[in-house]
PDB file of N, CA and C in Angstrom:
ATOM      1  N   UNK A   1     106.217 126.208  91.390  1.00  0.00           N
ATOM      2  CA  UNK A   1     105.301 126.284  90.276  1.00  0.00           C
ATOM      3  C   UNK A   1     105.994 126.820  89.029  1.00  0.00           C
ATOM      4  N   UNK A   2     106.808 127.878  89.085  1.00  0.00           N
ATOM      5  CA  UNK A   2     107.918 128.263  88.368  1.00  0.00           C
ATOM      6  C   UNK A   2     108.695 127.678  86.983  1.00  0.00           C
ATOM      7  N   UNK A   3     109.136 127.012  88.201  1.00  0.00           N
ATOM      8  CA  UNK A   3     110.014 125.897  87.727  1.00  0.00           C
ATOM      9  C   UNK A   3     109.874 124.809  87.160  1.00  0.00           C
ATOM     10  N   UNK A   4     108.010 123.960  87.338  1.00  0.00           N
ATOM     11  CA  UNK A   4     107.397 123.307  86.864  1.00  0.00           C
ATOM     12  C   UNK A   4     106.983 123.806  84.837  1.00  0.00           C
ATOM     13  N   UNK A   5     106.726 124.800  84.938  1.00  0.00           N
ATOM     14  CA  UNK A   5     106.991 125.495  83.856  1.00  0.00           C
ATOM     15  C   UNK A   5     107.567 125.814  83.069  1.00  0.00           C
ATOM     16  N   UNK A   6     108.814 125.934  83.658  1.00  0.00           N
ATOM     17  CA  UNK A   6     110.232 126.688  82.750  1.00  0.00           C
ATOM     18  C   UNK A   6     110.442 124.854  82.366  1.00  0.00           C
ATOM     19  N   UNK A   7     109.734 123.559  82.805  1.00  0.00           N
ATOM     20  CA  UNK A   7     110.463 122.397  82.419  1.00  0.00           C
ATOM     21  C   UNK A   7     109.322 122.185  81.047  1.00  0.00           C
ATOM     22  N   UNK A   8     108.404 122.724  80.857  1.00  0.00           N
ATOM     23  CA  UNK A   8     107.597 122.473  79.765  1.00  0.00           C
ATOM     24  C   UNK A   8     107.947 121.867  78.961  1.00  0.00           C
ATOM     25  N   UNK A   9     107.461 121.234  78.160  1.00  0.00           N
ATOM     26  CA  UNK A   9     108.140 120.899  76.430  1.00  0.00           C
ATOM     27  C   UNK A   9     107.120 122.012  75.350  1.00  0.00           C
ATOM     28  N   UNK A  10     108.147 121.525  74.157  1.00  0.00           N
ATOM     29  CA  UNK A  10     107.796 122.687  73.703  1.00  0.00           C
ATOM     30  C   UNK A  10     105.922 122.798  72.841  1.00  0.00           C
ATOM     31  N   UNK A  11     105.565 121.399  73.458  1.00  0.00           N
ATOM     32  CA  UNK A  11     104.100 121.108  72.288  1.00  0.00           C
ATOM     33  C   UNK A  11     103.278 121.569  74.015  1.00  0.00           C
ATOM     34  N   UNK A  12     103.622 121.395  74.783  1.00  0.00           N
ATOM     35  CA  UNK A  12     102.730 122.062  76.415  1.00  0.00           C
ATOM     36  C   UNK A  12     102.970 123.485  75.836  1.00  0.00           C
ATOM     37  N   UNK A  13     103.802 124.233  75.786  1.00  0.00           N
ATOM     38  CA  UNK A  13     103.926 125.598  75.197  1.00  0.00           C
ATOM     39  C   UNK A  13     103.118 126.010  74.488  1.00  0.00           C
ATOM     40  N   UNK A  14     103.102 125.323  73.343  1.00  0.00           N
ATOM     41  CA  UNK A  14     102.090 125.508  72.313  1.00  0.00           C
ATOM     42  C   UNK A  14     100.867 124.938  72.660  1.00  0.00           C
ATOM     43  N   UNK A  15     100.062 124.288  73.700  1.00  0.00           N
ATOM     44  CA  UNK A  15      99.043 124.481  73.943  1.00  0.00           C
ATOM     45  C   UNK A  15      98.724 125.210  74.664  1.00  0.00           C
ATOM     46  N   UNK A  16      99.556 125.673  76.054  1.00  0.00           N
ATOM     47  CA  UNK A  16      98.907 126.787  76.712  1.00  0.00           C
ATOM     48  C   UNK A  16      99.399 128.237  76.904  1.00  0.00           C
ATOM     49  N   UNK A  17      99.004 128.738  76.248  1.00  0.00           N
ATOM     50  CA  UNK A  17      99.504 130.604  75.990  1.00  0.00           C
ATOM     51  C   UNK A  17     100.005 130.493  77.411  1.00  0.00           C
ATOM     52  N   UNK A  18     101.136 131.871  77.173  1.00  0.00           N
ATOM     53  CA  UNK A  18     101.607 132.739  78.443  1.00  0.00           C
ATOM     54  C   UNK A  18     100.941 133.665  79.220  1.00  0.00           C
ATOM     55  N   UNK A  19     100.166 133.978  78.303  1.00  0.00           N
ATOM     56  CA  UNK A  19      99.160 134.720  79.363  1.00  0.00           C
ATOM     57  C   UNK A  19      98.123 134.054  80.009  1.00  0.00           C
ATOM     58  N   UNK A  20      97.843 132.454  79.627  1.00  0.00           N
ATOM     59  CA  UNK A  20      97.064 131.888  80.299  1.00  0.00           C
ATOM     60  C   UNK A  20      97.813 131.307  81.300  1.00  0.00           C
ATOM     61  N   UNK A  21      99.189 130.917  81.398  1.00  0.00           N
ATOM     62  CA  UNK A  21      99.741 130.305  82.628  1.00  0.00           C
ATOM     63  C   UNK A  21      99.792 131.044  83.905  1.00  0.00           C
ATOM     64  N   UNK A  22     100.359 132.337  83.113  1.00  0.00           N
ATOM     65  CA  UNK A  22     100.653 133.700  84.314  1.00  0.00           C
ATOM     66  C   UNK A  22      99.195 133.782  84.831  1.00  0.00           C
ATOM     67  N   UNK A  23      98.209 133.575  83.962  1.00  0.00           N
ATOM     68  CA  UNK A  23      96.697 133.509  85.010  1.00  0.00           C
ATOM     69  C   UNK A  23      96.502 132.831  85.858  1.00  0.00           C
ATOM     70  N   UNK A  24      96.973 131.655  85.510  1.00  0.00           N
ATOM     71  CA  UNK A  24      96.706 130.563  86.227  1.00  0.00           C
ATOM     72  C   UNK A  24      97.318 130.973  87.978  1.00  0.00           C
ATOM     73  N   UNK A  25      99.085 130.704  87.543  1.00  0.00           N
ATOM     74  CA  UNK A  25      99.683 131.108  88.446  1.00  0.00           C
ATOM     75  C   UNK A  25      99.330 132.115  89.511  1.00  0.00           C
ATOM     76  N   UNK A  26      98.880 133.101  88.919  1.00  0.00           N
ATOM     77  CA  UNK A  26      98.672 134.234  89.840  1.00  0.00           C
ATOM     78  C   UNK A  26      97.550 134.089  90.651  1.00  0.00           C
ATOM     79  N   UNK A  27      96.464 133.207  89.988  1.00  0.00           N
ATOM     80  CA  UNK A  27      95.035 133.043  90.728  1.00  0.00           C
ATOM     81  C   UNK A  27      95.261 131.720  91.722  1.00  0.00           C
ATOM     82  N   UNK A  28      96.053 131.033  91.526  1.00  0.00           N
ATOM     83  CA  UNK A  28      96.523 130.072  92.545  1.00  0.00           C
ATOM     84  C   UNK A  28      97.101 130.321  93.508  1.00  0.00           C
ATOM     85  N   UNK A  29      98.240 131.449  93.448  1.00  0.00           N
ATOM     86  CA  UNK A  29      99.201 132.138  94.245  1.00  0.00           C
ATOM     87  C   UNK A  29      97.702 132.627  94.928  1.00  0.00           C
ATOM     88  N   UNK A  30      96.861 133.504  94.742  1.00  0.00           N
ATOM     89  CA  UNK A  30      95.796 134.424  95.311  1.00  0.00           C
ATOM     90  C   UNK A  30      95.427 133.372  96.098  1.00  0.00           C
ATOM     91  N   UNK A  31      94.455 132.255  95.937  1.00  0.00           N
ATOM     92  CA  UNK A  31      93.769 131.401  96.123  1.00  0.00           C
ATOM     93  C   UNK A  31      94.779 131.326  97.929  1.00  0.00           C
ATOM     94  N   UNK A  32      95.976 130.607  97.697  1.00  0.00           N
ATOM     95  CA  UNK A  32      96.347 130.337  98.931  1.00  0.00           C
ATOM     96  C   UNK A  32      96.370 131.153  99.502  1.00  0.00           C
ATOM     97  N   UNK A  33      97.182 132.523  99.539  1.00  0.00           N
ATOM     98  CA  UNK A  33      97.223 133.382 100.270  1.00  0.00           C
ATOM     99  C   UNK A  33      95.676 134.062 100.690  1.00  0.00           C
ATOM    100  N   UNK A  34      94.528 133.825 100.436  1.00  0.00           N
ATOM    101  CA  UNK A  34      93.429 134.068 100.920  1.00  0.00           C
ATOM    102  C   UNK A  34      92.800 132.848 101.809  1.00  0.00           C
ATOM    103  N   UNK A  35      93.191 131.649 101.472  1.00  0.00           N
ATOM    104  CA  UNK A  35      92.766 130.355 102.706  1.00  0.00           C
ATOM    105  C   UNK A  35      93.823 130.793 103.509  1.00  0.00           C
ATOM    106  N   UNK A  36      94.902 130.822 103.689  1.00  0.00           N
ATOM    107  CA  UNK A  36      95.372 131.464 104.716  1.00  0.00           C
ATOM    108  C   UNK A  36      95.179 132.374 105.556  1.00  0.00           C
ATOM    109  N   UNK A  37      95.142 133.380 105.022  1.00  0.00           N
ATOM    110  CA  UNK A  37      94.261 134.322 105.349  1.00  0.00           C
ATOM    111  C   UNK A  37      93.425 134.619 106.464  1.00  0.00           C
ATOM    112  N   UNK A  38      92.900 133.565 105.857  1.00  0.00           N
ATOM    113  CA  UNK A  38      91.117 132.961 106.346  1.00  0.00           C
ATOM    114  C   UNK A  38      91.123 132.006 107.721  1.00  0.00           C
ATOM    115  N   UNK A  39      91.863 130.970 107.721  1.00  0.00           N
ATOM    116  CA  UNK A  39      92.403 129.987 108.993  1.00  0.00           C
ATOM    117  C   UNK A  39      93.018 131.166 109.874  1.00  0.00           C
ATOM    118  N   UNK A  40      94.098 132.144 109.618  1.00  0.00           N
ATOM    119  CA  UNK A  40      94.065 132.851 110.683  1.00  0.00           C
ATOM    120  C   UNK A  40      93.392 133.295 111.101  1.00  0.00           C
ATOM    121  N   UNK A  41      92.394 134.083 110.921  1.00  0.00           N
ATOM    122  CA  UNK A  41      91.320 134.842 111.131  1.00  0.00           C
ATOM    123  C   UNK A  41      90.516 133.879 111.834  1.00  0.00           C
ATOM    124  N   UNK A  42      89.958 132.759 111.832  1.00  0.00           N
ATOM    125  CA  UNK A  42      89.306 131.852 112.725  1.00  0.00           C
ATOM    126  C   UNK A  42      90.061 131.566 113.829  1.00  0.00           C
ATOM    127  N   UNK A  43      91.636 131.292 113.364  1.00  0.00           N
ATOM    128  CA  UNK A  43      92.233 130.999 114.659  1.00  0.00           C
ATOM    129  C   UNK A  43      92.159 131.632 115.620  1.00  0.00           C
ATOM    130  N   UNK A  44      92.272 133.124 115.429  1.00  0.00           N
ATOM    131  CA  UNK A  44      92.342 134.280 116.068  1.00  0.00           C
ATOM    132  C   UNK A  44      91.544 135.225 116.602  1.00  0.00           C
ATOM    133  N   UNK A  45      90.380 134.525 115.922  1.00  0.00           N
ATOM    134  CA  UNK A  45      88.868 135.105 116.364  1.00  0.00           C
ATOM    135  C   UNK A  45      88.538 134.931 117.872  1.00  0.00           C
ATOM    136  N   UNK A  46      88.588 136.331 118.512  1.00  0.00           N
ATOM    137  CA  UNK A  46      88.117 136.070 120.162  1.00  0.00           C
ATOM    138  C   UNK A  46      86.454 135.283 119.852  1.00  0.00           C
ATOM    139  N   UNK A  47      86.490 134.096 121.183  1.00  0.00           N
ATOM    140  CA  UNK A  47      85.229 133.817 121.098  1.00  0.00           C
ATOM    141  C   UNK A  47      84.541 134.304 122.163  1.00  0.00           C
ATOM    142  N   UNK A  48      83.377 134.094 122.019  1.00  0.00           N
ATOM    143  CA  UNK A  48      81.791 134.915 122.736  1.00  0.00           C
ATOM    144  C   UNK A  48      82.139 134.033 124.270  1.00  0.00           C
ATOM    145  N   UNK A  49      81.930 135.125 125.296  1.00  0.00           N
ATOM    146  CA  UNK A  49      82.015 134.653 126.145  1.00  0.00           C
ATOM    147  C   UNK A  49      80.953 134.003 126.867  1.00  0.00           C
TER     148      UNK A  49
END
């Protein structure tokens, strides 16, 4: 995702602020690491006997 970024041009720059990418990024980064999360937790869930 990074790296997708650092290839910007410079008129993508100028439409989307840095503090809106780093939002982005970070709430996406969150996003997976909580469906993950989440599938383990089902996987792993003892079931009712």
């Amino acid at each position: 995702m990074y790296e997708n970024i650092q290839g910007y041009s410079f008129s993508n720059i100028d439409k989307f602020s840095t503090a809106g990418l780093v939002t982005r990024l970070t709430t996406d980064v969150t996003n997976v690491q909580n469906a993950y999360q989440m599938i383990l937790r089902m996987c792993t869930r003892p079931r009712p006997a």
